[in-house]
C-alpha atoms as a PDB file:
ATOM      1  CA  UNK A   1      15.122 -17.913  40.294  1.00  0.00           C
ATOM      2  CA  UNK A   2      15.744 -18.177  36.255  1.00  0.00           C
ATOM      3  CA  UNK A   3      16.423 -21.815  36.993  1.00  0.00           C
ATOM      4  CA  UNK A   4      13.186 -22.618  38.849  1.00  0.00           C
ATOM      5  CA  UNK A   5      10.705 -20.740  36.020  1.00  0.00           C
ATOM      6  CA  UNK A   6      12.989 -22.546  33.319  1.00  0.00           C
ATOM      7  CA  UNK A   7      12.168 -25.675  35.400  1.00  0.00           C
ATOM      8  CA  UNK A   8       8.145 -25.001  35.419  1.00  0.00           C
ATOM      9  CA  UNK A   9       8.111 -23.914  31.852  1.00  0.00           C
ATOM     10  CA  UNK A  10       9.385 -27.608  31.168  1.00  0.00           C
ATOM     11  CA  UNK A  11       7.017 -29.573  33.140  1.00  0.00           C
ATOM     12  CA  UNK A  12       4.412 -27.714  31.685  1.00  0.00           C
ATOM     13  CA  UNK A  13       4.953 -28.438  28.774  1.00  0.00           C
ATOM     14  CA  UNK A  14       5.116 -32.014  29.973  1.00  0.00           C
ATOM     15  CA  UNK A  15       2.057 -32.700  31.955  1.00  0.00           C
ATOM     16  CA  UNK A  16      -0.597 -34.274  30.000  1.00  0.00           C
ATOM     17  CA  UNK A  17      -3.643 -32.270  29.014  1.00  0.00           C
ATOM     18  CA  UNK A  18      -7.674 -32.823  28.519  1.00  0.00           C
ATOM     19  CA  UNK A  19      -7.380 -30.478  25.663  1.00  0.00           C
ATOM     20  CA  UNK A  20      -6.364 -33.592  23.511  1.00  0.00           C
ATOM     21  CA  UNK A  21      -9.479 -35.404  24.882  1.00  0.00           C
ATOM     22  CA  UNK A  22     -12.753 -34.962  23.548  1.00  0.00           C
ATOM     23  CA  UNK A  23     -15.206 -33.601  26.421  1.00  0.00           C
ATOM     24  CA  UNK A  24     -19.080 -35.030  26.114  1.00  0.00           C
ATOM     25  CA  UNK A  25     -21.522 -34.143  28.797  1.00  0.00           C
ATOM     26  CA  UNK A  26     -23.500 -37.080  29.392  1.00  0.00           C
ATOM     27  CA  UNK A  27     -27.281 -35.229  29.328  1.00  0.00           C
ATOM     28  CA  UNK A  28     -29.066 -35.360  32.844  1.00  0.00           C
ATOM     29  CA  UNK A  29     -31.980 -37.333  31.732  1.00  0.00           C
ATOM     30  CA  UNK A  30     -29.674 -40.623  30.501  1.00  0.00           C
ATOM     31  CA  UNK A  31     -28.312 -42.725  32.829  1.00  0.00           C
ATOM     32  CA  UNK A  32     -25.969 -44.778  30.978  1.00  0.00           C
ATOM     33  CA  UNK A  33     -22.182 -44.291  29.484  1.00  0.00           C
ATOM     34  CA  UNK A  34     -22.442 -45.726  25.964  1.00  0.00           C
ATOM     35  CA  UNK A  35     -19.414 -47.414  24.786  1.00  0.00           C
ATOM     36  CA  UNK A  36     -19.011 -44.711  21.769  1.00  0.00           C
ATOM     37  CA  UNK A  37     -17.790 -42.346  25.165  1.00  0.00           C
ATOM     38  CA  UNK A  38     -14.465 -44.545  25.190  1.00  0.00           C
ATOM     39  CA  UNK A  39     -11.499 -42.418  25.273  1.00  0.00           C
ATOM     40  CA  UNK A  40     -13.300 -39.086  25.816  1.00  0.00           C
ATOM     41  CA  UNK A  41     -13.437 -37.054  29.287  1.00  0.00           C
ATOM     42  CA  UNK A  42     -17.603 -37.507  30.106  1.00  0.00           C
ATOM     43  CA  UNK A  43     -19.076 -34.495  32.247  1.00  0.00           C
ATOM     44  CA  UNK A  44     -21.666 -35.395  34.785  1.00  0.00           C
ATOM     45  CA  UNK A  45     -23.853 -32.206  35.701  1.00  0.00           C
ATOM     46  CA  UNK A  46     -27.072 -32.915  37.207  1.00  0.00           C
ATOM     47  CA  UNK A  47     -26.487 -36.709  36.908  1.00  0.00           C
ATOM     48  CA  UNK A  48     -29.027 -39.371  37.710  1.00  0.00           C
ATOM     49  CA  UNK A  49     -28.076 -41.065  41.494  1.00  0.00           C
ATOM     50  CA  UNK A  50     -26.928 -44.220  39.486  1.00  0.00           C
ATOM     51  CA  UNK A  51     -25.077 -44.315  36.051  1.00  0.00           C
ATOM     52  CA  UNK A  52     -24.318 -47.257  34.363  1.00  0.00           C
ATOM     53  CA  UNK A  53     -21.389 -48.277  32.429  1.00  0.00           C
ATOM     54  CA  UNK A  54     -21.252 -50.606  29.208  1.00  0.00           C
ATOM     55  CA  UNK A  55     -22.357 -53.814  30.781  1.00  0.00           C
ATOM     56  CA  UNK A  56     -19.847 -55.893  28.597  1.00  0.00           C
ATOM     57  CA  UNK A  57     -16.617 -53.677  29.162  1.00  0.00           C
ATOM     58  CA  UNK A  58     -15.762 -52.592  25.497  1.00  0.00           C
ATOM     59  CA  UNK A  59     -12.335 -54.540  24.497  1.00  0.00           C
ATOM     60  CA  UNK A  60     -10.387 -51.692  22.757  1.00  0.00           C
ATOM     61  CA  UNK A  61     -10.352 -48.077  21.332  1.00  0.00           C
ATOM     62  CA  UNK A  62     -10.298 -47.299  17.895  1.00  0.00           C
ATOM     63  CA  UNK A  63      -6.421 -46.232  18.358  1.00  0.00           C
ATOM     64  CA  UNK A  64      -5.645 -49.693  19.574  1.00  0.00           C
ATOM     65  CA  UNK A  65      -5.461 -48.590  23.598  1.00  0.00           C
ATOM     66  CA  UNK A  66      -8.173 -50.409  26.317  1.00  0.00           C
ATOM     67  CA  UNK A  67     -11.279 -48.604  26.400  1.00  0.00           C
ATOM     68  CA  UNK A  68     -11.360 -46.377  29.399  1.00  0.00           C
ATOM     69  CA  UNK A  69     -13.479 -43.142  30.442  1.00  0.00           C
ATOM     70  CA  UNK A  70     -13.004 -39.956  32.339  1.00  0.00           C
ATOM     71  CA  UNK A  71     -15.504 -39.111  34.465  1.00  0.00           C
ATOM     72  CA  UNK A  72     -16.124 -36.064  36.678  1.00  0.00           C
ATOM     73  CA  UNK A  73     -19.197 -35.468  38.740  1.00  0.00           C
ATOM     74  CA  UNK A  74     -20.024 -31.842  38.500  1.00  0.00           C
ATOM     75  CA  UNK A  75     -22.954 -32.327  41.147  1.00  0.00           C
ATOM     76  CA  UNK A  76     -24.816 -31.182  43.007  1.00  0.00           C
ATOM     77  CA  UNK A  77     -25.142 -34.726  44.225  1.00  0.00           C
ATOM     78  CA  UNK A  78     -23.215 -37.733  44.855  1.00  0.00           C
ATOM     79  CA  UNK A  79     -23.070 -40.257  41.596  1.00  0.00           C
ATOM     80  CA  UNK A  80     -22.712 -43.912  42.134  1.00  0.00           C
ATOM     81  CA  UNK A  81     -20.904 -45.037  38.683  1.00  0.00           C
ATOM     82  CA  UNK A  82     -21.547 -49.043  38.332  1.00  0.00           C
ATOM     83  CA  UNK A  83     -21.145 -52.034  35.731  1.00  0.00           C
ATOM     84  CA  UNK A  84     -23.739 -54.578  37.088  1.00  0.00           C
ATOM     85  CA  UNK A  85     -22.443 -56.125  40.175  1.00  0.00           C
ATOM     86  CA  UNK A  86     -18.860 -56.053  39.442  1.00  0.00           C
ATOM     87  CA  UNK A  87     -17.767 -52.860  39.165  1.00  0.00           C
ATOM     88  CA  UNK A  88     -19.441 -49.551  41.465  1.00  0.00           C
ATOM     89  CA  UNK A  89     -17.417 -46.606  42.337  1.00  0.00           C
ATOM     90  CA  UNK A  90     -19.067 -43.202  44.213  1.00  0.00           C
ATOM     91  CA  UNK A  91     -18.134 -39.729  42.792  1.00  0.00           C
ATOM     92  CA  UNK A  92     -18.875 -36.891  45.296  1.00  0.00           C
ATOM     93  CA  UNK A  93     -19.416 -33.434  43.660  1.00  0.00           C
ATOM     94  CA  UNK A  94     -15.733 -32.616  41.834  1.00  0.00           C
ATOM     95  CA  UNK A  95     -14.607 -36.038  42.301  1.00  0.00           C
ATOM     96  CA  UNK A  96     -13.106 -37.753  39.042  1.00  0.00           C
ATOM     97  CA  UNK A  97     -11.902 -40.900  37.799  1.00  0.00           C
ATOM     98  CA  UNK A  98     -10.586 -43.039  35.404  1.00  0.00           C
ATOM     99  CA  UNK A  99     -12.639 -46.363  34.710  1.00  0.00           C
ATOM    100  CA  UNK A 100     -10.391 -48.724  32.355  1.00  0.00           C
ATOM    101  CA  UNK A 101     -11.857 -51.582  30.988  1.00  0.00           C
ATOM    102  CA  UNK A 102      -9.309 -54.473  31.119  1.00  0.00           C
ATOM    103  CA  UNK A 103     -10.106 -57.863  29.706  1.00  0.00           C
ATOM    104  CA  UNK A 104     -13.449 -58.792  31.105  1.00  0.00           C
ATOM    105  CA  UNK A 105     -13.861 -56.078  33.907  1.00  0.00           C
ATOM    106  CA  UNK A 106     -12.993 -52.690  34.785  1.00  0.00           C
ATOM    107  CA  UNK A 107     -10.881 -51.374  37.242  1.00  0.00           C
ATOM    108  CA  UNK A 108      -9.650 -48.145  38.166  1.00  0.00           C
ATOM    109  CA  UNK A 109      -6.412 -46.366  37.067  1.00  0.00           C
ATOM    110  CA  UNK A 110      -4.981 -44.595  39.228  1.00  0.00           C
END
């Protein structure tokens, strides 16, 4: 039993955590993901049907890493998160995702 808390206390301590991330909430009326939201976790509550992503996908973070965004839909409806025509993902209420922008498009990390 001491062995499996021990075992939890270390990978908590491990897992990574949104407290390092900034959190924005991207404000109901605006329907677009600037690319100053790079690297931060962005809170949809109330969102627009359609929000739109930089449409150039932003090269790199001020720390050097590919730009990228967290997104969670907080509802109530579903959010269709899209770059143009290359890029469209759907977020259903609590659904989340990470959109990475790599080279010329974005893609999803999983």
């Amino acid at each position: 039993m001491k062995l499996m808390l021990l075992l939890l206390a270390l990978l908590s301590v491990q897992l990574p955590s949104r407290d390092s991330e900034p959190t924005v909430t991207l404000p109901s009326n605006h329907a677009t993901i600037t690319p100053d939201y790079g690297g931060k976790y962005v809170q949809l509550k109330n969102p627009p049907a359609i929000v739109n992503l930089p449409k150039t996908p932003p090269k790199l973070l001020p720390s050097g890493l590919p730009w990228y965004v967290d997104v969670v839909n907080f509802g109530p409806g579903t959010v269709t998160l899209q770059a143009g025509t290359q890029f469209s993902v759907r977020l259903q209420p609590k659904d989340s995702v990470r959109v990475v922008a790599s080279n010329s498009i974005y893609r999803i990390a999983h």
